[in-house]
Protein backbone atom coordinates (compact mmCIF):
# COMPACT_ATOMS: atom_id res chain seq x y z
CA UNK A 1 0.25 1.03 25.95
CA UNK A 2 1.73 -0.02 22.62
CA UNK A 3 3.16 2.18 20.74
CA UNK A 4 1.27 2.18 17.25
CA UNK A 5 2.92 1.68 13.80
CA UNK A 6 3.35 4.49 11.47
CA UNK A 7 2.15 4.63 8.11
CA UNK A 8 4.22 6.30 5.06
CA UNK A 9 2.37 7.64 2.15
CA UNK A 10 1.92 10.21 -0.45
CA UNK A 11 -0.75 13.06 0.52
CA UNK A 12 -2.37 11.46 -2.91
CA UNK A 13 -2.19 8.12 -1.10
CA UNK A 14 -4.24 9.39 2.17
CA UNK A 15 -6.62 10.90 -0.09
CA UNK A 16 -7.38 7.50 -1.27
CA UNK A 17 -7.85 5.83 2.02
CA UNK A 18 -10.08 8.85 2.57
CA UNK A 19 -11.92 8.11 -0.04
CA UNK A 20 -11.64 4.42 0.46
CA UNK A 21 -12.90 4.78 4.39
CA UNK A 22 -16.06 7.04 3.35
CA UNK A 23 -17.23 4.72 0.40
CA UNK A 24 -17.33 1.90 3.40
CA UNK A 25 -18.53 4.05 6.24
CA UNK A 26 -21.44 4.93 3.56
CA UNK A 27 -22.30 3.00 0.55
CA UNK A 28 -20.94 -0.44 1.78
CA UNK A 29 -21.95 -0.74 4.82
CA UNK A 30 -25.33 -0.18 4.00
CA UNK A 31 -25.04 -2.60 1.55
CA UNK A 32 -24.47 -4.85 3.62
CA UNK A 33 -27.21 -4.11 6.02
CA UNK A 34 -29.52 -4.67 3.39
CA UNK A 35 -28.29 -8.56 2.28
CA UNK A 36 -28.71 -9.21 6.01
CA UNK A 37 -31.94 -8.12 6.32
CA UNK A 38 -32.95 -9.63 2.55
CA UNK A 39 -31.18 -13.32 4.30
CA UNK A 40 -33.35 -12.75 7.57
CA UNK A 41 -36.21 -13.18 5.20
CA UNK A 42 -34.92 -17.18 4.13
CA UNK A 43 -36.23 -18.21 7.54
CA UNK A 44 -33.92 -20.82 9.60
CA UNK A 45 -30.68 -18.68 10.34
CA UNK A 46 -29.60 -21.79 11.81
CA UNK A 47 -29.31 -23.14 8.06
CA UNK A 48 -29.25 -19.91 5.98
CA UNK A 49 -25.97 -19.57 4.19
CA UNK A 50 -26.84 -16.27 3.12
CA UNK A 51 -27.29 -15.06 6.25
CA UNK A 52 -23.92 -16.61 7.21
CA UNK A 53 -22.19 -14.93 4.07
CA UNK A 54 -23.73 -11.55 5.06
CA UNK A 55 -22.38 -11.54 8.04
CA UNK A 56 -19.17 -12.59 7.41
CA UNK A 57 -18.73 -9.85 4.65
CA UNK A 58 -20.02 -7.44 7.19
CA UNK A 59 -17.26 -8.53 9.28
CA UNK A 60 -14.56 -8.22 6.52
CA UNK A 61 -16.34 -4.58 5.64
CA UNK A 62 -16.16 -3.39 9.69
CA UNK A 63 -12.41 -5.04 9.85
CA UNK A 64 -11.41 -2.72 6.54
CA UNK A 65 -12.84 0.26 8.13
CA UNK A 66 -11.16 -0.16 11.53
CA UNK A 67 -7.72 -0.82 9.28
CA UNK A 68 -8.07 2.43 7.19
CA UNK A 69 -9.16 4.57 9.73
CA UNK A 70 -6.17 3.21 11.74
CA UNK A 71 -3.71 3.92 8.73
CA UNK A 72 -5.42 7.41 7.91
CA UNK A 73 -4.83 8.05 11.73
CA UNK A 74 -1.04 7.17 12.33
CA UNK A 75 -0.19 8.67 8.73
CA UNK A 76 3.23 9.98 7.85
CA UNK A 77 3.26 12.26 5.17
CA UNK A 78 6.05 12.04 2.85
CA UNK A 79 7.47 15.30 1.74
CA UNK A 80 9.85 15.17 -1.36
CA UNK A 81 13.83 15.45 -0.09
CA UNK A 82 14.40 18.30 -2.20
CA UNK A 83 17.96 19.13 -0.58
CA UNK A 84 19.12 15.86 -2.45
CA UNK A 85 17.74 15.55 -5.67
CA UNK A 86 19.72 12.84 -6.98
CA UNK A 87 19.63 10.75 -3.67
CA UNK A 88 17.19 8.17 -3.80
CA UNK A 89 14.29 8.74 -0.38
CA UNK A 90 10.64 8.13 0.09
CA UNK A 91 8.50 9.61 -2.04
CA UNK A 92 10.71 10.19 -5.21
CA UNK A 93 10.68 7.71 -7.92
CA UNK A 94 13.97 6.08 -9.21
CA UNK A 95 15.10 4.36 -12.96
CA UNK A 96 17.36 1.56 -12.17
CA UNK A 97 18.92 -0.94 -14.86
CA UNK A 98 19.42 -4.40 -13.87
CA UNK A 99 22.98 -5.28 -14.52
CA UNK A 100 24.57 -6.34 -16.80
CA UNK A 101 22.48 -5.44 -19.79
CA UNK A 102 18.58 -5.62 -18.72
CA UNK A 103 16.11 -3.23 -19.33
CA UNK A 104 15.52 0.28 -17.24
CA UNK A 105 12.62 -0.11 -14.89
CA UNK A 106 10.95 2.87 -12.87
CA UNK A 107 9.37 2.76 -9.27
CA UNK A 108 7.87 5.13 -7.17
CA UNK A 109 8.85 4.34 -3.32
CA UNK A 110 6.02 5.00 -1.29
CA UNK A 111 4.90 3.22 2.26
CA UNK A 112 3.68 -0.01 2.66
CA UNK A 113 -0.32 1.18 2.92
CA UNK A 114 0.12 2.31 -0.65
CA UNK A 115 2.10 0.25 -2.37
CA UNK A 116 1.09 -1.32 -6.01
CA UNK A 117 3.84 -2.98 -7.92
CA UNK A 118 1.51 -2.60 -10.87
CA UNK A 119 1.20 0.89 -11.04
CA UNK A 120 4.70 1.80 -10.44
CA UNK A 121 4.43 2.21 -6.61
CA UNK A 122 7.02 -0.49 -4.08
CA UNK A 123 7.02 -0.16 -0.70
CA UNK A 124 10.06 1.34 1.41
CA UNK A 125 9.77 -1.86 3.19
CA UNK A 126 10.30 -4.38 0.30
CA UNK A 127 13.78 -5.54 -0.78
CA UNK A 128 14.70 -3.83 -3.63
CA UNK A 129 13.55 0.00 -1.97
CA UNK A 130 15.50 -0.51 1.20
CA UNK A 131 18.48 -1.83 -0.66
CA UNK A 132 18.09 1.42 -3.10
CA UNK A 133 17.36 4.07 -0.12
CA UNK A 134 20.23 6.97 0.38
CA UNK A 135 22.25 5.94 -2.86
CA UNK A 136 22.92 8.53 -5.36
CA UNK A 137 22.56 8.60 -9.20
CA UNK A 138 25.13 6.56 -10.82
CA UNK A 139 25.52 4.11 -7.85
CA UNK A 140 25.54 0.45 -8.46
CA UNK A 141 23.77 -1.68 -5.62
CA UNK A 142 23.32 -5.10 -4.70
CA UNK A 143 19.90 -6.01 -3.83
CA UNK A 144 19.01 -9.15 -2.45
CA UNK A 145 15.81 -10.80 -3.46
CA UNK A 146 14.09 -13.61 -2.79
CA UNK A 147 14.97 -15.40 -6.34
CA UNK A 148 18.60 -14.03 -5.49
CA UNK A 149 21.05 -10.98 -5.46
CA UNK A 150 21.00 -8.74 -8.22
CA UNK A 151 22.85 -6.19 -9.46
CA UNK A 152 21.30 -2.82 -10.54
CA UNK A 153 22.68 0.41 -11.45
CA UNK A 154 20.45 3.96 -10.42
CA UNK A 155 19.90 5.77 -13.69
CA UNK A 156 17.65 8.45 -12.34
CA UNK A 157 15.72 10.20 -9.51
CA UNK A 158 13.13 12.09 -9.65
């Protein structure tokens, strides 16, 4: 038996997927239920691209829900490293400048089911977080990217 993947996130982050997994098991699904039975209606399934759309979005929507529920099942809770406030870990979000003069940036390192580049969030498996993982405040890393290695300097942790 294979041994499943775990799943790092925030407790805010399982909420979501929570959320998420009811809105499909409920609302969407149904939805979906209903174009198939409105496509039925066309006649000729053989030839009824509706139908055809339906049930590949019904697909896509029963794919999601086995995903999530997967996730929401193997989830890893991150709890905030308290012991070492200045060390960067899961969960805490750090202000790095980009050496040697570019602007701070701030990023929350979360697991890969909830990461968002856009709203702050990278995941602990993406370049720049494992490269920035267990060094302190102060500490200057190299972080190799795919454009590259930078430098960046850890202003903060939080």
């Amino acid at each position: 038996m294979a041994i499943e993947k775990s799943f790092y996130m925030t407790q805010e982050g399982k909420e979501k997927l929570e959320e998420e997994l009811h809105y499909l098991k409920t609302d969407r699904r149904q939805e979906v239920v209903e174009r198939i039975k409105v496509a039925r209606d066309f006649g000729d399934l053989s030839e009824n691209s509706e139908y055809d759309a339906a049930k590949d979005e019904q697909a896509f929507v029963e794919s999601r829900i086995a995903q999530v529920e997967k996730m929401i099942r193997n989830a890893v809770i991150i709890e905030n490293d308290n012991d070492n406030p200045n060390v960067v870990s899961l969960g805490k979000s750090v202000t790095f400048q980009e050496l040697p003069d570019g602007d701070e940036e701030t990023y929350m390192i979360v697991g890969s089911a909830e990461a968002d580049p856009f709203e702050g969030k990278i995941s602990n498996d993406s370049p720049m977080a494992k490269s920035l993982l267990g060094q302190e405040v102060g500490t200057e890393v190299a972080v190799i990217t795919p454009g590259g290695e930078i430098q960046v300097k850890i202003v903060n942790v939080e």
